[in-house]
PDB file of N, CA and C in Angstrom:
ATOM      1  N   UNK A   1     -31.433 -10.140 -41.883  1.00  0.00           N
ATOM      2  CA  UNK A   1     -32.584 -10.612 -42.638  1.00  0.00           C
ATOM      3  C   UNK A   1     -32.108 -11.613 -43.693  1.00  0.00           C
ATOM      4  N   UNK A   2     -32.751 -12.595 -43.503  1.00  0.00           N
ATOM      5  CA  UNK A   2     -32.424 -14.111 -44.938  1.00  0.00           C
ATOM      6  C   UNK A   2     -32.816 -13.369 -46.423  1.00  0.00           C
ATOM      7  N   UNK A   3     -31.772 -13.868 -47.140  1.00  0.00           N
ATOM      8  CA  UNK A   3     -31.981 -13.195 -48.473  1.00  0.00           C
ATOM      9  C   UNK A   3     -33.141 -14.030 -48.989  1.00  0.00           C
ATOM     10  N   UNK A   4     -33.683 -13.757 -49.978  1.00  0.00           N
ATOM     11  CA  UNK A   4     -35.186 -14.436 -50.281  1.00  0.00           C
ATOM     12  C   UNK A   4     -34.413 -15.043 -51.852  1.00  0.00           C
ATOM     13  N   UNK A   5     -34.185 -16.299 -51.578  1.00  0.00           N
ATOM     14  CA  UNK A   5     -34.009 -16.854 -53.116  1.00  0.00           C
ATOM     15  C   UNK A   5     -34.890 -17.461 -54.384  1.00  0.00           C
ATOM     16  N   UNK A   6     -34.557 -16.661 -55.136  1.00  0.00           N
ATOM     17  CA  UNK A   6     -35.530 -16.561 -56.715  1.00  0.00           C
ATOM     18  C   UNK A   6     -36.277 -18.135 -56.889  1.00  0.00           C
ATOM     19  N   UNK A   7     -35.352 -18.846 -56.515  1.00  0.00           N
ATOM     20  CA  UNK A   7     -35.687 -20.766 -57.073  1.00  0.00           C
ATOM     21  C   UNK A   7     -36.799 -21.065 -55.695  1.00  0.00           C
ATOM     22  N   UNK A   8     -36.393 -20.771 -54.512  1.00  0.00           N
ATOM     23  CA  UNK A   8     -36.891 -20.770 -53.120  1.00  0.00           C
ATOM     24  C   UNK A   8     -38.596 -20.730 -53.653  1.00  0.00           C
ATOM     25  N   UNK A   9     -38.520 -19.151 -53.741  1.00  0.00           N
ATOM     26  CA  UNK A   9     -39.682 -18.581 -54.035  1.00  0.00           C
ATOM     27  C   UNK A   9     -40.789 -19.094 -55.208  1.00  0.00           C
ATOM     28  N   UNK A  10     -40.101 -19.593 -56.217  1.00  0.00           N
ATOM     29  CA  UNK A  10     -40.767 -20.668 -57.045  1.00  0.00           C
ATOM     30  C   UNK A  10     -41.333 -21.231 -57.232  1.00  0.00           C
ATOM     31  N   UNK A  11     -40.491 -22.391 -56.267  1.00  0.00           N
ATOM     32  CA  UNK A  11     -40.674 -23.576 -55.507  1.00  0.00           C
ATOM     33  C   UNK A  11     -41.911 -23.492 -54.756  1.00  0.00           C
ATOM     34  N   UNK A  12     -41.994 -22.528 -53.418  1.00  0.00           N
ATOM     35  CA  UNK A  12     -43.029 -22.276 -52.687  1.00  0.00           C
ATOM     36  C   UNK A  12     -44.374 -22.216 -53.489  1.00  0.00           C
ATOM     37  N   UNK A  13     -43.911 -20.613 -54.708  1.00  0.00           N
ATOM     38  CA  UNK A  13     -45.630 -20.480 -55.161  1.00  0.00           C
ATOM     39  C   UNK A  13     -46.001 -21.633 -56.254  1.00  0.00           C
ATOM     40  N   UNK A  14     -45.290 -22.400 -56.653  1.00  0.00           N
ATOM     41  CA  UNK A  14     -45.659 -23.637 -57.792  1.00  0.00           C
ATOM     42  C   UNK A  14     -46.514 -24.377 -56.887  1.00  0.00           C
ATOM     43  N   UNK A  15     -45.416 -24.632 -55.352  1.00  0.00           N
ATOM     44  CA  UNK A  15     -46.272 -25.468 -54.535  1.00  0.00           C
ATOM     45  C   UNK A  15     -47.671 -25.328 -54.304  1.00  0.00           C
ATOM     46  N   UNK A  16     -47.830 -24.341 -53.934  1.00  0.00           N
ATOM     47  CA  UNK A  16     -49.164 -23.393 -53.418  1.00  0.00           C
ATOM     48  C   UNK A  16     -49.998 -23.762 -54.797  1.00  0.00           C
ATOM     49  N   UNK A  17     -49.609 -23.115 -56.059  1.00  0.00           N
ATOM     50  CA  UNK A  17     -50.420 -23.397 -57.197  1.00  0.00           C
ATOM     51  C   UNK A  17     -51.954 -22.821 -57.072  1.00  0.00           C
ATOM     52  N   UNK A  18     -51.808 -21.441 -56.786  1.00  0.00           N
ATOM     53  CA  UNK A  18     -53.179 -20.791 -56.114  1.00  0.00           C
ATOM     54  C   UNK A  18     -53.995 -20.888 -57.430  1.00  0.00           C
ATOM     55  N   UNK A  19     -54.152 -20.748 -58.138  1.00  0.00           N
ATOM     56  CA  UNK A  19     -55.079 -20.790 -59.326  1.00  0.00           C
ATOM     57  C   UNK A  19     -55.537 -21.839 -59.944  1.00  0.00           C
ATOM     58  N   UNK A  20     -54.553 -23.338 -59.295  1.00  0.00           N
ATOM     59  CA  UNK A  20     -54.419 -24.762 -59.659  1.00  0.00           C
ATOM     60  C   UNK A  20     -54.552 -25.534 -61.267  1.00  0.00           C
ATOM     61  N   UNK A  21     -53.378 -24.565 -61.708  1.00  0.00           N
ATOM     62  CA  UNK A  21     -53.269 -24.998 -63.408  1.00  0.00           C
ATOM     63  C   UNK A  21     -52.263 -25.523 -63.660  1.00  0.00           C
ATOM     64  N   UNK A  22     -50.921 -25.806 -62.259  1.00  0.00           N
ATOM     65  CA  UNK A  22     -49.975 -26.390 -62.959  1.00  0.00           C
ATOM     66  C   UNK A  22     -50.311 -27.786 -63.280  1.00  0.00           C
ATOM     67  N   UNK A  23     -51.336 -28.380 -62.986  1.00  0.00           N
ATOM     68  CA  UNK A  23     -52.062 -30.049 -63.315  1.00  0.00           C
ATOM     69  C   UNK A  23     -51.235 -29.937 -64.936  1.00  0.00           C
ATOM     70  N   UNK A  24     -51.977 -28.874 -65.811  1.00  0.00           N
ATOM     71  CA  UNK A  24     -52.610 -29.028 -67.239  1.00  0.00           C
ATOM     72  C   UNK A  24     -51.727 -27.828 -67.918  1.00  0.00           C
ATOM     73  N   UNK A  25     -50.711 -26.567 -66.950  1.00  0.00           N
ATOM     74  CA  UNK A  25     -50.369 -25.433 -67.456  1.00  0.00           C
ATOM     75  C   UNK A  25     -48.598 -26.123 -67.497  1.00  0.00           C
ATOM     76  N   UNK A  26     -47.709 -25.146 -68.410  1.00  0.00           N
ATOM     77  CA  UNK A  26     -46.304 -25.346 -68.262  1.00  0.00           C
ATOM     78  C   UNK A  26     -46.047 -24.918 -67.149  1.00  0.00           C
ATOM     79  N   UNK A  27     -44.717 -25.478 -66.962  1.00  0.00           N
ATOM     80  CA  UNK A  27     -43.932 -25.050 -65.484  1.00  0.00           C
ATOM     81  C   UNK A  27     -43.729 -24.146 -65.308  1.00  0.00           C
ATOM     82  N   UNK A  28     -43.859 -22.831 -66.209  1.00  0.00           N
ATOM     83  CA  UNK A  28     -43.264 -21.400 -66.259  1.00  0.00           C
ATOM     84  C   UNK A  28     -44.888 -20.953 -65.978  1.00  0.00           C
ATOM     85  N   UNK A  29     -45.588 -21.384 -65.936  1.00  0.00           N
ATOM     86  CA  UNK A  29     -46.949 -20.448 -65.644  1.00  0.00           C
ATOM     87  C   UNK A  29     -46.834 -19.013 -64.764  1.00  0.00           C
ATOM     88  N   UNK A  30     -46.486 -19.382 -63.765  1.00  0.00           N
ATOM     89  CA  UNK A  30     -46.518 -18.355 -62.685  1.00  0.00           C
ATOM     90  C   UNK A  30     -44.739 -17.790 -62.995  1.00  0.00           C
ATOM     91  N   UNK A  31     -44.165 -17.822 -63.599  1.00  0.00           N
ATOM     92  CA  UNK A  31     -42.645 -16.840 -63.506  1.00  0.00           C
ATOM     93  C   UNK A  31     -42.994 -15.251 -63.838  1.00  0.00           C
ATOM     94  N   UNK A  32     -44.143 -14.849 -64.283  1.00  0.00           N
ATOM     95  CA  UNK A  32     -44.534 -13.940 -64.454  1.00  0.00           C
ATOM     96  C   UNK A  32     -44.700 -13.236 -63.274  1.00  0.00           C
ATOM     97  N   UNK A  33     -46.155 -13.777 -62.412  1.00  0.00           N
ATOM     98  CA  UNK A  33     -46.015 -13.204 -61.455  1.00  0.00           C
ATOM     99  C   UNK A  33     -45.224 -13.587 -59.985  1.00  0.00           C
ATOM    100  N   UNK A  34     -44.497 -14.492 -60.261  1.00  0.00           N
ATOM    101  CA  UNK A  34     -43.016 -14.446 -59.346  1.00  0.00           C
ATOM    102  C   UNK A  34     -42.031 -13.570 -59.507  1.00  0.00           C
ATOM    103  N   UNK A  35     -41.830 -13.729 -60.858  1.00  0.00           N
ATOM    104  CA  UNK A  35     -40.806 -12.066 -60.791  1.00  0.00           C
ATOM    105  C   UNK A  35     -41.379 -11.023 -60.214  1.00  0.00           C
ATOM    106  N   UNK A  36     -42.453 -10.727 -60.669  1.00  0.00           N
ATOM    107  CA  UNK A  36     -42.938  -9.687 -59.848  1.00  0.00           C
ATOM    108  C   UNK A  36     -42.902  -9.301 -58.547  1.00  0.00           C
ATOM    109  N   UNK A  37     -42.749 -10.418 -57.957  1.00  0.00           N
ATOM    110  CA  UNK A  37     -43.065 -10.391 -56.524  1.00  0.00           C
ATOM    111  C   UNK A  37     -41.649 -10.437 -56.260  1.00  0.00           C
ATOM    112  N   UNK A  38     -40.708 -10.862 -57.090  1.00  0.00           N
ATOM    113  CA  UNK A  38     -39.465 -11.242 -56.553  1.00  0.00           C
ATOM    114  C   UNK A  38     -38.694  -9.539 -57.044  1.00  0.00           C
ATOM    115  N   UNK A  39     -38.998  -8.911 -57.752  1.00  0.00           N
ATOM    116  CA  UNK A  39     -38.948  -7.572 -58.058  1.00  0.00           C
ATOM    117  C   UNK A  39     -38.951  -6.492 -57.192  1.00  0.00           C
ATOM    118  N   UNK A  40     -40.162  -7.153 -56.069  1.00  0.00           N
ATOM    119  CA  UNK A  40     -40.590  -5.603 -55.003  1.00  0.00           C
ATOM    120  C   UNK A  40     -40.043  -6.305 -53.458  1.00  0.00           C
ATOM    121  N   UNK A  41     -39.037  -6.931 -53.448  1.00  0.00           N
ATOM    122  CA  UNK A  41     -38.440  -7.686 -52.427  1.00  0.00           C
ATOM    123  C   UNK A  41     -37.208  -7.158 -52.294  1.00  0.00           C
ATOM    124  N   UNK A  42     -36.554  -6.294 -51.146  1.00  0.00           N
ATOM    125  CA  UNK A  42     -35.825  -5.463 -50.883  1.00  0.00           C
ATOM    126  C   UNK A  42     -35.305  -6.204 -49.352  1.00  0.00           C
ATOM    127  N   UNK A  43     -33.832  -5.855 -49.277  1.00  0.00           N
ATOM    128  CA  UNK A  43     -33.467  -5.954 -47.823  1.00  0.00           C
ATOM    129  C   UNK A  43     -33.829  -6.346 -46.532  1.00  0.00           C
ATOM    130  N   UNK A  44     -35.370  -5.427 -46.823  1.00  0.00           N
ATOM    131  CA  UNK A  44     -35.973  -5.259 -45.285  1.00  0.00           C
ATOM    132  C   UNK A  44     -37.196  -6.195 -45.315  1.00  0.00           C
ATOM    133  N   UNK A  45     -37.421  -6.715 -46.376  1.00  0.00           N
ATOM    134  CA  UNK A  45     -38.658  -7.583 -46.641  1.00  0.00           C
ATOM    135  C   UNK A  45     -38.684  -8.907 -45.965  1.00  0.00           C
ATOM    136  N   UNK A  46     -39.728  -8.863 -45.000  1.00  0.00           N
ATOM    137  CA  UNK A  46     -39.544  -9.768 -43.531  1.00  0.00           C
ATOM    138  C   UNK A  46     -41.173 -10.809 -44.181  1.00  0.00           C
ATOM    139  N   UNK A  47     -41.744 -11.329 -43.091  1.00  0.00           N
ATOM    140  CA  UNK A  47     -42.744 -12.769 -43.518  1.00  0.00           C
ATOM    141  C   UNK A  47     -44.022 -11.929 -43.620  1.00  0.00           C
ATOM    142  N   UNK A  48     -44.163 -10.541 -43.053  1.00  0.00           N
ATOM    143  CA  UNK A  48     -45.407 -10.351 -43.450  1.00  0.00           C
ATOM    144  C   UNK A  48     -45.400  -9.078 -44.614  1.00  0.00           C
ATOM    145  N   UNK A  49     -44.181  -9.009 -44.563  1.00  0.00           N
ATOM    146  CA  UNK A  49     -43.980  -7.893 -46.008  1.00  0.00           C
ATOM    147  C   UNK A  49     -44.159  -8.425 -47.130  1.00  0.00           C
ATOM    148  N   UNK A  50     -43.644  -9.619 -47.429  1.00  0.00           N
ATOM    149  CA  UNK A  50     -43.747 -10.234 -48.403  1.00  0.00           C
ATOM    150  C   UNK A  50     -44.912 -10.854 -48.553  1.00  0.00           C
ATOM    151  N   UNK A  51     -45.625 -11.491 -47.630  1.00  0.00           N
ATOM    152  CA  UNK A  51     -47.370 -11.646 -47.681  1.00  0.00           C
ATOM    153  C   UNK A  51     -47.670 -10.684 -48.226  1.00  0.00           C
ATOM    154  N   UNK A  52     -47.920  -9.575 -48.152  1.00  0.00           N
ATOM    155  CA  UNK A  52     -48.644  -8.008 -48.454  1.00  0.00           C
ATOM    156  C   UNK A  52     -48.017  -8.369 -50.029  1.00  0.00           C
ATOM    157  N   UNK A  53     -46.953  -8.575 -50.498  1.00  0.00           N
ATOM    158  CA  UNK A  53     -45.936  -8.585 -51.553  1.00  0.00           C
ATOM    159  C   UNK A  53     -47.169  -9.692 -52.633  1.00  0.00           C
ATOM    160  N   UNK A  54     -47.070 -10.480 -51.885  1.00  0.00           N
ATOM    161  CA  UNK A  54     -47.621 -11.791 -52.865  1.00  0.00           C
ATOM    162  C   UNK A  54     -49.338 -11.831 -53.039  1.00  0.00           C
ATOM    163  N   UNK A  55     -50.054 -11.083 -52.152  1.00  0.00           N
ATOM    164  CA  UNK A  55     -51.250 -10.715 -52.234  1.00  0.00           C
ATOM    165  C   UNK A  55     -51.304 -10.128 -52.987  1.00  0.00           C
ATOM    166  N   UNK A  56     -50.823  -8.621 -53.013  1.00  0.00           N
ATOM    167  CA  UNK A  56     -50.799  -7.481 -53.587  1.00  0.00           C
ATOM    168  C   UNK A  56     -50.639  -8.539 -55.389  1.00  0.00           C
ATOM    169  N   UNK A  57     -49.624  -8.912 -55.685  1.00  0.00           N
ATOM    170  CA  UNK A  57     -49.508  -9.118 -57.244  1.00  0.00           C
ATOM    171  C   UNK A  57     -50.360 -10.553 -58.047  1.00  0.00           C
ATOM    172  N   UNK A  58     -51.202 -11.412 -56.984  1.00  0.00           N
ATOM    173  CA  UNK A  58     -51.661 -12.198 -57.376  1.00  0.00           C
ATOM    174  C   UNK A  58     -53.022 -11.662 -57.472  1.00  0.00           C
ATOM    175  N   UNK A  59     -53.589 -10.662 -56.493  1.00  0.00           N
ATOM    176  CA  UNK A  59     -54.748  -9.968 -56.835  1.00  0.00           C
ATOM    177  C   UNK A  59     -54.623  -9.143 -58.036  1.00  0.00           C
ATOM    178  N   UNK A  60     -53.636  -8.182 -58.782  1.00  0.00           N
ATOM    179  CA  UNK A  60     -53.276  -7.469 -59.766  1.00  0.00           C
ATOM    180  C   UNK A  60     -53.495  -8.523 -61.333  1.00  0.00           C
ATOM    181  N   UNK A  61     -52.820  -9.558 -61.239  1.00  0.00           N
ATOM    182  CA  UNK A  61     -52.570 -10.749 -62.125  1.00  0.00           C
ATOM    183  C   UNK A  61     -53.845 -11.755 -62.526  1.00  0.00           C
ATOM    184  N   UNK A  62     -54.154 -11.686 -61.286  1.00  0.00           N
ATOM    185  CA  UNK A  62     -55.720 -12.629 -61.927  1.00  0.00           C
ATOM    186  C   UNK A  62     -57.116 -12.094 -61.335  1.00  0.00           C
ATOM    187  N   UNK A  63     -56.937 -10.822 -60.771  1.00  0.00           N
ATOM    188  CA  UNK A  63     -58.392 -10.145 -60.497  1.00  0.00           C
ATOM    189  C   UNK A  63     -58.982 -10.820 -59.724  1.00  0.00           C
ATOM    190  N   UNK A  64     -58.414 -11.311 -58.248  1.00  0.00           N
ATOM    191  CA  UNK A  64     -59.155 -11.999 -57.055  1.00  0.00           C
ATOM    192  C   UNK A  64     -58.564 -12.100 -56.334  1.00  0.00           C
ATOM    193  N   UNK A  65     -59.526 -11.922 -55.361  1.00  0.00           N
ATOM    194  CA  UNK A  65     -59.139 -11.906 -53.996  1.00  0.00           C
ATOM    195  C   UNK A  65     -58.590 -13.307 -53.300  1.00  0.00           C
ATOM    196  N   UNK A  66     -56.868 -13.216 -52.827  1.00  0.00           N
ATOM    197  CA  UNK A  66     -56.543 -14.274 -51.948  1.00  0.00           C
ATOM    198  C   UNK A  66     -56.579 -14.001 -50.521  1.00  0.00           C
ATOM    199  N   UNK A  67     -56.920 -15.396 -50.021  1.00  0.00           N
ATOM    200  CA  UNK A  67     -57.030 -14.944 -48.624  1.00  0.00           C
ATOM    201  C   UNK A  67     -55.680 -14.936 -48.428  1.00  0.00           C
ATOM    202  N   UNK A  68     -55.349 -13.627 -47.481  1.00  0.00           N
ATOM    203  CA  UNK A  68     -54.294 -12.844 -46.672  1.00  0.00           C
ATOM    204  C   UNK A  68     -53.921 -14.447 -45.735  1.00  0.00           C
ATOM    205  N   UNK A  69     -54.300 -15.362 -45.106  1.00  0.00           N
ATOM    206  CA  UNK A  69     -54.154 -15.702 -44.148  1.00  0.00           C
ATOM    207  C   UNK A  69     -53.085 -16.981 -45.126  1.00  0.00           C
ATOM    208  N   UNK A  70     -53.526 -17.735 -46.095  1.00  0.00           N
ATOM    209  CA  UNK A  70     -52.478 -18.450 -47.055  1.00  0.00           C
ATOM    210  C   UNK A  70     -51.523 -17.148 -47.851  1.00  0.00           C
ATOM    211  N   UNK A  71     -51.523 -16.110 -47.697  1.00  0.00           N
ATOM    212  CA  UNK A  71     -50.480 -15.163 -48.779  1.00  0.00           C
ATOM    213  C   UNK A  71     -49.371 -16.008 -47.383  1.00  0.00           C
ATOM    214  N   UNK A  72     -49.677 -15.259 -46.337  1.00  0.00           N
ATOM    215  CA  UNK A  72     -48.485 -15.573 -44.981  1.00  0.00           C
ATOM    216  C   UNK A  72     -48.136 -16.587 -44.736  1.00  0.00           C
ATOM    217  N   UNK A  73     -48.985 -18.265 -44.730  1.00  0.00           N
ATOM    218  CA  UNK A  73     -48.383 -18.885 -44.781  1.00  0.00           C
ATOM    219  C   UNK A  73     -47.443 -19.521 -45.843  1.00  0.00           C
ATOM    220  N   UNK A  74     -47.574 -19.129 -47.028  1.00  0.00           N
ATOM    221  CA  UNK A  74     -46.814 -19.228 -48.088  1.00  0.00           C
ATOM    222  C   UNK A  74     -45.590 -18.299 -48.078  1.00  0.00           C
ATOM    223  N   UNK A  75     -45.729 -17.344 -47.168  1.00  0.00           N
ATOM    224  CA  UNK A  75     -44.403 -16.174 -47.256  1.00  0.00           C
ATOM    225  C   UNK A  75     -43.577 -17.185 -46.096  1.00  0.00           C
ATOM    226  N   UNK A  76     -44.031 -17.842 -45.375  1.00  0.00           N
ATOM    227  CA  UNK A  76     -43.636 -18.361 -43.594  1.00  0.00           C
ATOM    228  C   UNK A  76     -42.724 -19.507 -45.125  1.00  0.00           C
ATOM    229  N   UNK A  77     -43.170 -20.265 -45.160  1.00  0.00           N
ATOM    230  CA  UNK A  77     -42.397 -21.051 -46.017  1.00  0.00           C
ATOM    231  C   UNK A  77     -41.422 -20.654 -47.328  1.00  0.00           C
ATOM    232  N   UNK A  78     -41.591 -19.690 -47.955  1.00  0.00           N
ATOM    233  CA  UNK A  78     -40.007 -19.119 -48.357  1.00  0.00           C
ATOM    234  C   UNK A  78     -39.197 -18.732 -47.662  1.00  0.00           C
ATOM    235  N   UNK A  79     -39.130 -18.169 -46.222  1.00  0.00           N
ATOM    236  CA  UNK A  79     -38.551 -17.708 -45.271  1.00  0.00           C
ATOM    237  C   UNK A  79     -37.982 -19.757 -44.388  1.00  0.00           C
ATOM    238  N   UNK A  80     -38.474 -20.217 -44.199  1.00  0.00           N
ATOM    239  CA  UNK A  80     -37.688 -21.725 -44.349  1.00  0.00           C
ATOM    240  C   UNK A  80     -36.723 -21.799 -44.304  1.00  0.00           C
ATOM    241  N   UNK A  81     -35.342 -22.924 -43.876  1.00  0.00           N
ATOM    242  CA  UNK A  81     -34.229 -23.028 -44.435  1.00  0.00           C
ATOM    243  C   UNK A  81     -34.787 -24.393 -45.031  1.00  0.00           C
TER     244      UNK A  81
END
């Protein structure tokens, strides 16, 4: 299993920018809930574990529902070389 790297993962959810504040927000906006997500990421954590991973803490963090179908493609792209 590819180790999931902290900057990787970043990178990806800055890209994504699901809440779309990095326009007008600092660059650290989301390190909050990236750690988080980068927190419950273990060994075995494959492209749809980590979907479940990044759903799970962006619904917790801002009280809404993301669609499941961008959590995965955003997990498909940290998983990337």
């Amino acid at each position: 299993m590819t180790k999931i790297n902290y900057e990787k993962l970043k990178k990806v959810i800055d890209a994504w920018d699901p809440e779309k504040l990095l326009s007008y927000a600092p660059d650290n906006e989301y390190n909050i809930e990236i750690q988080a997500i980068y927190d419950l990421i273990n060994e075995n954590t494959d492209v749809e574990s980590l979907a479940l991973i990044i759903h799970k803490v962006f619904m917790e963090y801002f009280n809404e529902d993301f669609k499941m179908s961008k959590c995965i493609d955003v997990s498909r792209q940290v998983f990337e070389d």
